[in-house]
N, C-alpha and C. Protein backbone atom coordinates (compact mmCIF):
# COMPACT_ATOMS: atom_id res chain seq x y z
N UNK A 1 -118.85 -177.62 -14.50
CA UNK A 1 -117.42 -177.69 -14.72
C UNK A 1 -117.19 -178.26 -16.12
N UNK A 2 -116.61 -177.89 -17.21
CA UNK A 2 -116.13 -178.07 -18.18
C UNK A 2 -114.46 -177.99 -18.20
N UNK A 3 -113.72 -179.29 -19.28
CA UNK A 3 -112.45 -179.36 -19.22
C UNK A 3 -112.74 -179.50 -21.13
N UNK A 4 -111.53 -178.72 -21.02
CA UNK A 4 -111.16 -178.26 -23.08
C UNK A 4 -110.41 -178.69 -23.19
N UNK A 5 -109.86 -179.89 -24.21
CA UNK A 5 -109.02 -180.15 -24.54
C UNK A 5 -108.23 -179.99 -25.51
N UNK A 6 -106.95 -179.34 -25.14
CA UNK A 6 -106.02 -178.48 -26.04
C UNK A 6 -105.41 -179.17 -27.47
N UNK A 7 -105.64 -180.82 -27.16
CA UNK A 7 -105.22 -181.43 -27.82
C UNK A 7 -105.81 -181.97 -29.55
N UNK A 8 -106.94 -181.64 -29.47
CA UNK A 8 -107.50 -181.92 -30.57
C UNK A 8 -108.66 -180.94 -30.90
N UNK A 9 -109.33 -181.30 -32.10
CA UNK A 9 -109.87 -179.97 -32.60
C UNK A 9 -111.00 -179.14 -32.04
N UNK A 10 -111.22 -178.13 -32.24
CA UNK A 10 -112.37 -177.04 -31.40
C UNK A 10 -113.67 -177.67 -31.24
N UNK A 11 -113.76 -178.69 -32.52
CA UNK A 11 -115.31 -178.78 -33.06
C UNK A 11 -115.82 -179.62 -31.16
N UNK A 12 -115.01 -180.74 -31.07
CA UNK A 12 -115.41 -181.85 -30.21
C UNK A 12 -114.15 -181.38 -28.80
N UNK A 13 -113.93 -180.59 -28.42
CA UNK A 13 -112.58 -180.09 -27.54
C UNK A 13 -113.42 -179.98 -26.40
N UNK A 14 -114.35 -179.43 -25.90
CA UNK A 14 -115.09 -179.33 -25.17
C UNK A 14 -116.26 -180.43 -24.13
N UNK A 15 -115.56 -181.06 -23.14
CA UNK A 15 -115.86 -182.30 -21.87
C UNK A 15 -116.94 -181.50 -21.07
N UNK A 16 -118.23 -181.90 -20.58
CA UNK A 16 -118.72 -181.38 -19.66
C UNK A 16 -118.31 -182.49 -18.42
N UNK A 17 -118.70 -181.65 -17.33
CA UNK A 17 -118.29 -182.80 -16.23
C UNK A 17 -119.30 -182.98 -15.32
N UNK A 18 -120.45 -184.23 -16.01
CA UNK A 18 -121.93 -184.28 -15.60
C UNK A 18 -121.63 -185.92 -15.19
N UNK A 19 -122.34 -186.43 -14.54
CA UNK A 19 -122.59 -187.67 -13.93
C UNK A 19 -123.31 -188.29 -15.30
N UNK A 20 -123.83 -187.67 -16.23
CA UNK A 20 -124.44 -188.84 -17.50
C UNK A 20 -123.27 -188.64 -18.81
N UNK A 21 -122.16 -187.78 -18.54
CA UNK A 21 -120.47 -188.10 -19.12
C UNK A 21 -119.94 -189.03 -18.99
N UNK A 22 -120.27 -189.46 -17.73
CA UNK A 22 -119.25 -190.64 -17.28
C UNK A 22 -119.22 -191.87 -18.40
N UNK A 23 -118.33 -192.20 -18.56
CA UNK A 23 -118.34 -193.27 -19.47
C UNK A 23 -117.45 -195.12 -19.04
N UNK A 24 -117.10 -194.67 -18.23
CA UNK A 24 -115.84 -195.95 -17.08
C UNK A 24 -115.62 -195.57 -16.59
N UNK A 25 -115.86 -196.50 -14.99
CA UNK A 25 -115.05 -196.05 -13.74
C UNK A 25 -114.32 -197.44 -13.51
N UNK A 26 -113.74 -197.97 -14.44
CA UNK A 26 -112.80 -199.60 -14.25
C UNK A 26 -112.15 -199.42 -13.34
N UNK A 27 -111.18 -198.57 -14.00
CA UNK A 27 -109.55 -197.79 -13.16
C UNK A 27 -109.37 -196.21 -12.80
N UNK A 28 -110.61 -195.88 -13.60
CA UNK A 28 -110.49 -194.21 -12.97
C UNK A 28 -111.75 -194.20 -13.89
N UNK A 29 -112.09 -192.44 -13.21
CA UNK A 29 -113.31 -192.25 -13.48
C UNK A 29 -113.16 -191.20 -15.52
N UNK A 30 -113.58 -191.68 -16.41
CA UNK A 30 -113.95 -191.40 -17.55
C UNK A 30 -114.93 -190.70 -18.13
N UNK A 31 -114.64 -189.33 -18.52
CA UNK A 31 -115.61 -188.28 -18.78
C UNK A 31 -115.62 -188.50 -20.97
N UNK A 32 -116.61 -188.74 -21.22
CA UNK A 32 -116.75 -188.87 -22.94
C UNK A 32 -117.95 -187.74 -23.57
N UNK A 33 -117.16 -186.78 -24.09
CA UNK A 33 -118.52 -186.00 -24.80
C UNK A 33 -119.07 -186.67 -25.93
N UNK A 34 -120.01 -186.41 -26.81
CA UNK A 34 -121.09 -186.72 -27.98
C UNK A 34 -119.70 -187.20 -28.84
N UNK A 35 -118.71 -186.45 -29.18
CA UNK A 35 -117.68 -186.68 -30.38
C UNK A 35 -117.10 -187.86 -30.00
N UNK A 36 -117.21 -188.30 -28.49
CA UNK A 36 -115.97 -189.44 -28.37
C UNK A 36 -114.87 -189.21 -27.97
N UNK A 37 -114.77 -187.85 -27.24
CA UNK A 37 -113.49 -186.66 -27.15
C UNK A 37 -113.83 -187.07 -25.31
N UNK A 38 -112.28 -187.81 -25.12
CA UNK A 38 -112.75 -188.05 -23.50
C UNK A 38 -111.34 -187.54 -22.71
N UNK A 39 -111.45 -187.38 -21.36
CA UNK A 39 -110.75 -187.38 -20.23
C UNK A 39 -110.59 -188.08 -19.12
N UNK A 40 -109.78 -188.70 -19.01
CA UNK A 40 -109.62 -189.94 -17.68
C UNK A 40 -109.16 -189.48 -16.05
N UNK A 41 -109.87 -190.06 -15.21
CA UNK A 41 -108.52 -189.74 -13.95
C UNK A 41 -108.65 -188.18 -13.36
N UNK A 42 -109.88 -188.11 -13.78
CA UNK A 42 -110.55 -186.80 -13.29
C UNK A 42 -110.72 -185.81 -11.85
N UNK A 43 -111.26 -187.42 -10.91
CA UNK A 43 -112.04 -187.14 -9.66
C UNK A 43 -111.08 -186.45 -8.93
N UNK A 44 -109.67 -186.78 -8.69
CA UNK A 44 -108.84 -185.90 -8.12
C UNK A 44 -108.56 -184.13 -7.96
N UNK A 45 -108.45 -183.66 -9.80
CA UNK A 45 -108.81 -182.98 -9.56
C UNK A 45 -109.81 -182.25 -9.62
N UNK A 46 -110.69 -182.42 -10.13
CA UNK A 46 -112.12 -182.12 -9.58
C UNK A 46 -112.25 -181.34 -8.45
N UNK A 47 -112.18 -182.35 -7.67
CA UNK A 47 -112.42 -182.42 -6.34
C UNK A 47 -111.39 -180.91 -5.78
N UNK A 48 -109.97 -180.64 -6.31
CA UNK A 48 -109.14 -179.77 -6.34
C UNK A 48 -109.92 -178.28 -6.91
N UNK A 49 -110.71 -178.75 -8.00
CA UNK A 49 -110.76 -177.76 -8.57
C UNK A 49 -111.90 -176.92 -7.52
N UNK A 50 -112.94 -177.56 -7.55
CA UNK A 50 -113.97 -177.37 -6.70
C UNK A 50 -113.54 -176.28 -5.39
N UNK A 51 -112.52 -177.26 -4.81
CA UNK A 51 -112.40 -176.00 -3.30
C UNK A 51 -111.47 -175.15 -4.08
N UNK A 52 -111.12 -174.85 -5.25
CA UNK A 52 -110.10 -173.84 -5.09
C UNK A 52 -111.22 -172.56 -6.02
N UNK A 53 -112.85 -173.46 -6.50
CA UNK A 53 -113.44 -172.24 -7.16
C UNK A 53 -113.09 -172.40 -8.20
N UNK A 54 -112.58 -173.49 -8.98
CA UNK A 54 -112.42 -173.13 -10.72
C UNK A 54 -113.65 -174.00 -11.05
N UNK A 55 -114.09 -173.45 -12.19
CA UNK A 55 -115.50 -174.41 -12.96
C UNK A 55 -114.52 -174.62 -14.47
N UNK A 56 -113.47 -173.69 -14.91
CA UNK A 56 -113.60 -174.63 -16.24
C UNK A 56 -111.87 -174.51 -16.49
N UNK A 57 -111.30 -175.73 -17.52
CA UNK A 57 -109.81 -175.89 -17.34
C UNK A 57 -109.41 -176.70 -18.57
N UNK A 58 -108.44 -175.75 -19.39
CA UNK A 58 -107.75 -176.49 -20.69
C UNK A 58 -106.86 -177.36 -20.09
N UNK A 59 -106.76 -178.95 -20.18
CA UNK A 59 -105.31 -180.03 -20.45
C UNK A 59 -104.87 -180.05 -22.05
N UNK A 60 -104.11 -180.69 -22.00
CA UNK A 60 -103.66 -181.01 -23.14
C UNK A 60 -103.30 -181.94 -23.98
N UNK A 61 -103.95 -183.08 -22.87
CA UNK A 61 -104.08 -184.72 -23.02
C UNK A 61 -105.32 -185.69 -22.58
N UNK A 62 -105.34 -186.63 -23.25
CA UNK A 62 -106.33 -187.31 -22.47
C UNK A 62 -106.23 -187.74 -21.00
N UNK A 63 -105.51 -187.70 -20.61
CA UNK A 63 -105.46 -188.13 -18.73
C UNK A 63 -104.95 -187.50 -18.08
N UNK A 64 -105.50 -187.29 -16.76
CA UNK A 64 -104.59 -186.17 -15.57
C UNK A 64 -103.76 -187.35 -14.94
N UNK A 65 -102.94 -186.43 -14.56
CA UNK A 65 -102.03 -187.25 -13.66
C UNK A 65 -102.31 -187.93 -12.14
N UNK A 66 -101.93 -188.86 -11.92
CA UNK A 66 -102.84 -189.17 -10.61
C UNK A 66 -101.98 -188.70 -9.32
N UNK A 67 -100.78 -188.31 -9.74
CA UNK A 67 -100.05 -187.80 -8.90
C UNK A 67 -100.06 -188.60 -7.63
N UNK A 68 -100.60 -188.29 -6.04
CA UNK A 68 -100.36 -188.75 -4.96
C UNK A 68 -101.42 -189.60 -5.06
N UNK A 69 -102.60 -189.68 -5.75
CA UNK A 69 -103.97 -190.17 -5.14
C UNK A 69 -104.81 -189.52 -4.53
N UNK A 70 -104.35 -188.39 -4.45
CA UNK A 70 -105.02 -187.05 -3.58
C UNK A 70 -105.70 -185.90 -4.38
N UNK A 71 -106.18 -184.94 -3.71
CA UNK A 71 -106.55 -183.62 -4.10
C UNK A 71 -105.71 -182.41 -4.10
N UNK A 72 -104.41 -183.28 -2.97
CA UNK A 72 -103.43 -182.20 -2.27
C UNK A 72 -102.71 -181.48 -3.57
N UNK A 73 -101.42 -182.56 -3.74
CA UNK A 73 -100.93 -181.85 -5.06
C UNK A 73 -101.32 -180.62 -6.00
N UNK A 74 -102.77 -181.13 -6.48
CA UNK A 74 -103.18 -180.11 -7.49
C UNK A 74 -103.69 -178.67 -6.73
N UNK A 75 -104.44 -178.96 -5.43
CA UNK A 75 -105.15 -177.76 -5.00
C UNK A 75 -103.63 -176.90 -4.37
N UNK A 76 -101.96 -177.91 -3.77
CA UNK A 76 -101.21 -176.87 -3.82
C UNK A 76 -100.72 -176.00 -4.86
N UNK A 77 -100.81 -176.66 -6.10
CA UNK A 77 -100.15 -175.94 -7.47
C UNK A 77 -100.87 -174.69 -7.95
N UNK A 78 -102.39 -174.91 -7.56
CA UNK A 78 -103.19 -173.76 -7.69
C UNK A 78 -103.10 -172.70 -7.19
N UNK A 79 -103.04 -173.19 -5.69
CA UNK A 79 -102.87 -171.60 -4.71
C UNK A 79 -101.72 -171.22 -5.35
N UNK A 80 -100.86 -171.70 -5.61
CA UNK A 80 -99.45 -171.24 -5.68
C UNK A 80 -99.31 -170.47 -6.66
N UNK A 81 -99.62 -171.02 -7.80
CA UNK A 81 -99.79 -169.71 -9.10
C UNK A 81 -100.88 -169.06 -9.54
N UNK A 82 -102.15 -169.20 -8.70
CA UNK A 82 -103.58 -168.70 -8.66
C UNK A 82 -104.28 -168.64 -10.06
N UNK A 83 -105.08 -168.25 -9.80
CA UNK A 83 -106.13 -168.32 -11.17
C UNK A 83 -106.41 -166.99 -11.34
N UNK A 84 -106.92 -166.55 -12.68
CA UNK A 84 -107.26 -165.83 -13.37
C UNK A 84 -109.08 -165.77 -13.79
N UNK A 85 -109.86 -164.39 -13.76
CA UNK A 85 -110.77 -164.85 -14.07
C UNK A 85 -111.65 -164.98 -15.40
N UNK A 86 -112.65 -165.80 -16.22
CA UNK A 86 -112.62 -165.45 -17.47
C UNK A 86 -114.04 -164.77 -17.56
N UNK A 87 -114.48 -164.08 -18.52
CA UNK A 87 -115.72 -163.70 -19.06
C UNK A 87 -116.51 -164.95 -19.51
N UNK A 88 -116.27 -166.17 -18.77
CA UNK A 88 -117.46 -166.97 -19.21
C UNK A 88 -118.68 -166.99 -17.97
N UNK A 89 -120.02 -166.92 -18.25
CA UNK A 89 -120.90 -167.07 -17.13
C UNK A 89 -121.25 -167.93 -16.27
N UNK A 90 -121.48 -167.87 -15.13
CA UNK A 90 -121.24 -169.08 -14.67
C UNK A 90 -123.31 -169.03 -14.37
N UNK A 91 -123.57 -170.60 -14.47
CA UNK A 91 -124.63 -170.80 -14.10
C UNK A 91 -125.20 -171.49 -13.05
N UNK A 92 -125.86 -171.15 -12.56
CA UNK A 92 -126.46 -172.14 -11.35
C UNK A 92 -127.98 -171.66 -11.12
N UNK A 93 -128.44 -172.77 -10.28
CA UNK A 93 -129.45 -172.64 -9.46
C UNK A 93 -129.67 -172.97 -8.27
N UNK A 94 -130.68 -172.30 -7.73
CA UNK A 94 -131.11 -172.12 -6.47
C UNK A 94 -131.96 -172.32 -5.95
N UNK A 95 -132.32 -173.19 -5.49
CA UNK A 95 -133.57 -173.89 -4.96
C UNK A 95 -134.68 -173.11 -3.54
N UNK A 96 -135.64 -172.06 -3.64
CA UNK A 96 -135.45 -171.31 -2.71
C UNK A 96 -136.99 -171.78 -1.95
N UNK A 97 -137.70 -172.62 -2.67
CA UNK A 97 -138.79 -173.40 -2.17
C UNK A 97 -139.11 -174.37 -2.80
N UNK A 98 -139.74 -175.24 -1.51
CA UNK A 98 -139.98 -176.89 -2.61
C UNK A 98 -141.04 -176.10 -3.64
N UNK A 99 -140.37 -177.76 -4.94
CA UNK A 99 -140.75 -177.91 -6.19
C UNK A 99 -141.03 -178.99 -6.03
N UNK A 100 -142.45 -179.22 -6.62
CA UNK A 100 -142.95 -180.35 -6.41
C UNK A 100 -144.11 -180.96 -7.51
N UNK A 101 -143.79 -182.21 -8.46
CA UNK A 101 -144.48 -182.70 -9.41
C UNK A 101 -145.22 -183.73 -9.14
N UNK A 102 -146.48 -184.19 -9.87
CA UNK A 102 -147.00 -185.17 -9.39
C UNK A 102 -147.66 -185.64 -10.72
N UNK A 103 -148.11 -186.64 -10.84
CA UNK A 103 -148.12 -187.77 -12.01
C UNK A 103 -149.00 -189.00 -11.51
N UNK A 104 -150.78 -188.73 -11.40
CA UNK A 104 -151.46 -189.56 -10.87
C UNK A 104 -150.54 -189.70 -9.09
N UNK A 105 -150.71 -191.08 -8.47
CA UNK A 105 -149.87 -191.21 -7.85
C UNK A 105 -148.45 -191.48 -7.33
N UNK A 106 -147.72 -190.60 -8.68
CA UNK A 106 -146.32 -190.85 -8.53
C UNK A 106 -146.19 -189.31 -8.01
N UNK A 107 -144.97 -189.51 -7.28
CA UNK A 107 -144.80 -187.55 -7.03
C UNK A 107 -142.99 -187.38 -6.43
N UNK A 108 -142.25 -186.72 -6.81
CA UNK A 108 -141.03 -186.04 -6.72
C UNK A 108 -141.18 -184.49 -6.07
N UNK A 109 -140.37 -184.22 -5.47
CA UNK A 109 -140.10 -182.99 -4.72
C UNK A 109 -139.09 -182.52 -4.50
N UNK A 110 -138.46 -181.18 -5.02
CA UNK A 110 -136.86 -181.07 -4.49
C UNK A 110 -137.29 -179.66 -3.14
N UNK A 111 -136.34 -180.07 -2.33
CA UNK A 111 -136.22 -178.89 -0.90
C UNK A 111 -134.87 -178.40 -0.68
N UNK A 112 -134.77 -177.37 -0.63
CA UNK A 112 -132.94 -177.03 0.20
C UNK A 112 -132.98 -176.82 1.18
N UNK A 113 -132.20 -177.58 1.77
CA UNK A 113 -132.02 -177.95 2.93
C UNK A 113 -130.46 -177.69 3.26
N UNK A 114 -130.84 -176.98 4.87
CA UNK A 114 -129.33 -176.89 4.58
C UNK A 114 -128.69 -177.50 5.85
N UNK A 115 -127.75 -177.56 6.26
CA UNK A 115 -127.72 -178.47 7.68
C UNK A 115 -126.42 -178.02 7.93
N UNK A 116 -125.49 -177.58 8.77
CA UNK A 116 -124.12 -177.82 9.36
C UNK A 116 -123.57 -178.87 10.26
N UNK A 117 -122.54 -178.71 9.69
CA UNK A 117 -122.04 -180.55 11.08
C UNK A 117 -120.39 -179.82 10.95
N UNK A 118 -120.47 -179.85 12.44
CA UNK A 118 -118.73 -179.50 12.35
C UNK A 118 -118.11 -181.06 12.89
N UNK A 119 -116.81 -180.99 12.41
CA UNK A 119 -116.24 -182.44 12.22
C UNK A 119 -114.52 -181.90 13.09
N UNK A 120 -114.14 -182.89 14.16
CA UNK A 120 -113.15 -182.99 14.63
C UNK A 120 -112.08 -184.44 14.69
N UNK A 121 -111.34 -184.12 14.31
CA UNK A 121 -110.45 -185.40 13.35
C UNK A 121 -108.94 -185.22 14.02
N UNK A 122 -108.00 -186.03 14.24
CA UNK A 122 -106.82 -186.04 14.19
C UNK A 122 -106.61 -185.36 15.78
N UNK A 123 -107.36 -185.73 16.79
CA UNK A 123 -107.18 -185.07 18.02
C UNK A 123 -105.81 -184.82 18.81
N UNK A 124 -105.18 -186.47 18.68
CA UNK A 124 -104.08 -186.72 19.13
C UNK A 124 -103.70 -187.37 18.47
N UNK A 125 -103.26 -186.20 17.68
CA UNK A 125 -102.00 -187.04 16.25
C UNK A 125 -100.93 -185.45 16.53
N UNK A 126 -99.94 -186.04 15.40
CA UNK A 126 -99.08 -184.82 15.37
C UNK A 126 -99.35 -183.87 14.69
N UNK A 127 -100.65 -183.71 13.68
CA UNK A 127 -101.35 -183.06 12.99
C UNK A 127 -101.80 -182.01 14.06
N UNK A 128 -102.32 -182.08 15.38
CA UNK A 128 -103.01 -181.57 16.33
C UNK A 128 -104.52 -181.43 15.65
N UNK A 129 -105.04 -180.35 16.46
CA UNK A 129 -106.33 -180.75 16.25
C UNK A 129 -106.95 -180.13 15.28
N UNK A 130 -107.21 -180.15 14.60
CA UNK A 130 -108.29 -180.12 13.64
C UNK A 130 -109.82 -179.66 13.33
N UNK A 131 -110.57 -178.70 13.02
CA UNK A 131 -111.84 -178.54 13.11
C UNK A 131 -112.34 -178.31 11.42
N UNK A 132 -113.31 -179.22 11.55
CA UNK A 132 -114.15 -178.40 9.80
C UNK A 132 -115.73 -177.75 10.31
N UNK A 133 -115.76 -177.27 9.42
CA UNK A 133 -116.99 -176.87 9.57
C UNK A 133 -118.03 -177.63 8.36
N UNK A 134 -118.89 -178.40 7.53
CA UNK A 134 -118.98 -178.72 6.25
C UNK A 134 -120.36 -178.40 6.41
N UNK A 135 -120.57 -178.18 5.36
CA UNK A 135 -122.28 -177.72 4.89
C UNK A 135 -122.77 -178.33 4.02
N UNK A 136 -123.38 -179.44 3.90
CA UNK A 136 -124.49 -180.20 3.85
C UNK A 136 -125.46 -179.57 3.07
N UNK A 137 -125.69 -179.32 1.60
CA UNK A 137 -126.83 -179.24 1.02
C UNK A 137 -127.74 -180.29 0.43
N UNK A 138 -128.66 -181.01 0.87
CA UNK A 138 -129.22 -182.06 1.05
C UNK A 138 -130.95 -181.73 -0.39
């Protein structure tokens, strides 16, 4: 996930949104590229962006709005005026058998694993009931 910021120049405009970005989580969580070119107040939508399928997003300021404290807000504004798709590639990987290094007696291994857990919440509320399904890649 990458966020561009509209606000200043091309050279340094460009945030990745990696866990070694982070730069402060005092009061909100702080994304800083190489230039010093940062974004605050992220995790919300993130987290928005994620279930709605976007990986990358121009602001036009240094901070998102925190709006409710939620994910809600932003993931409704999305559905609502939907997204568009771009010609950038998207990358990933796929873990389709352990990988496994070793270093005398030190040793690391990654596995995909996959697990389901369905989750029932809000039984007897006015919400009624509720089911997720979540998938667990471990």
């Amino acid at each position: 996930m990458f966020f561009r910021r509209k606000d200043v120049n091309s050279q340094s405009d460009l945030i990745a949104a990696r866990w070694y970005k982070v730069s402060d989580t005092s009061l909100s969580t702080v994304l800083t590229n190489r230039f010093g070119t940062s974004i605050s107040t992220v995790e919300h939508l993130m987290a928005a962006l994620k279930l709605c399928n976007i990986d990358n997003l121009e602001v036009d300021g240094p901070e998102i709005p925190i709006m409710d404290g939620s994910a809600r807000p932003f993931v409704e504004v999305i559905q609502s005026i939907g997204t568009r798709p771009t010609n950038t590639a998207r990358k990933a990987i796929w873990i389709h058998k352990k990988i496994e290094v070793r270093d005398g007696d030190r040793i690391t291994s990654l596995l995909m694993i996959w697990m389901s857990v369905p989750l029932c919440i809000y039984e007897k509320c006015i919400v009624g009931l509720l089911y997720w399904l979540v998938l667990l890649l471990v």
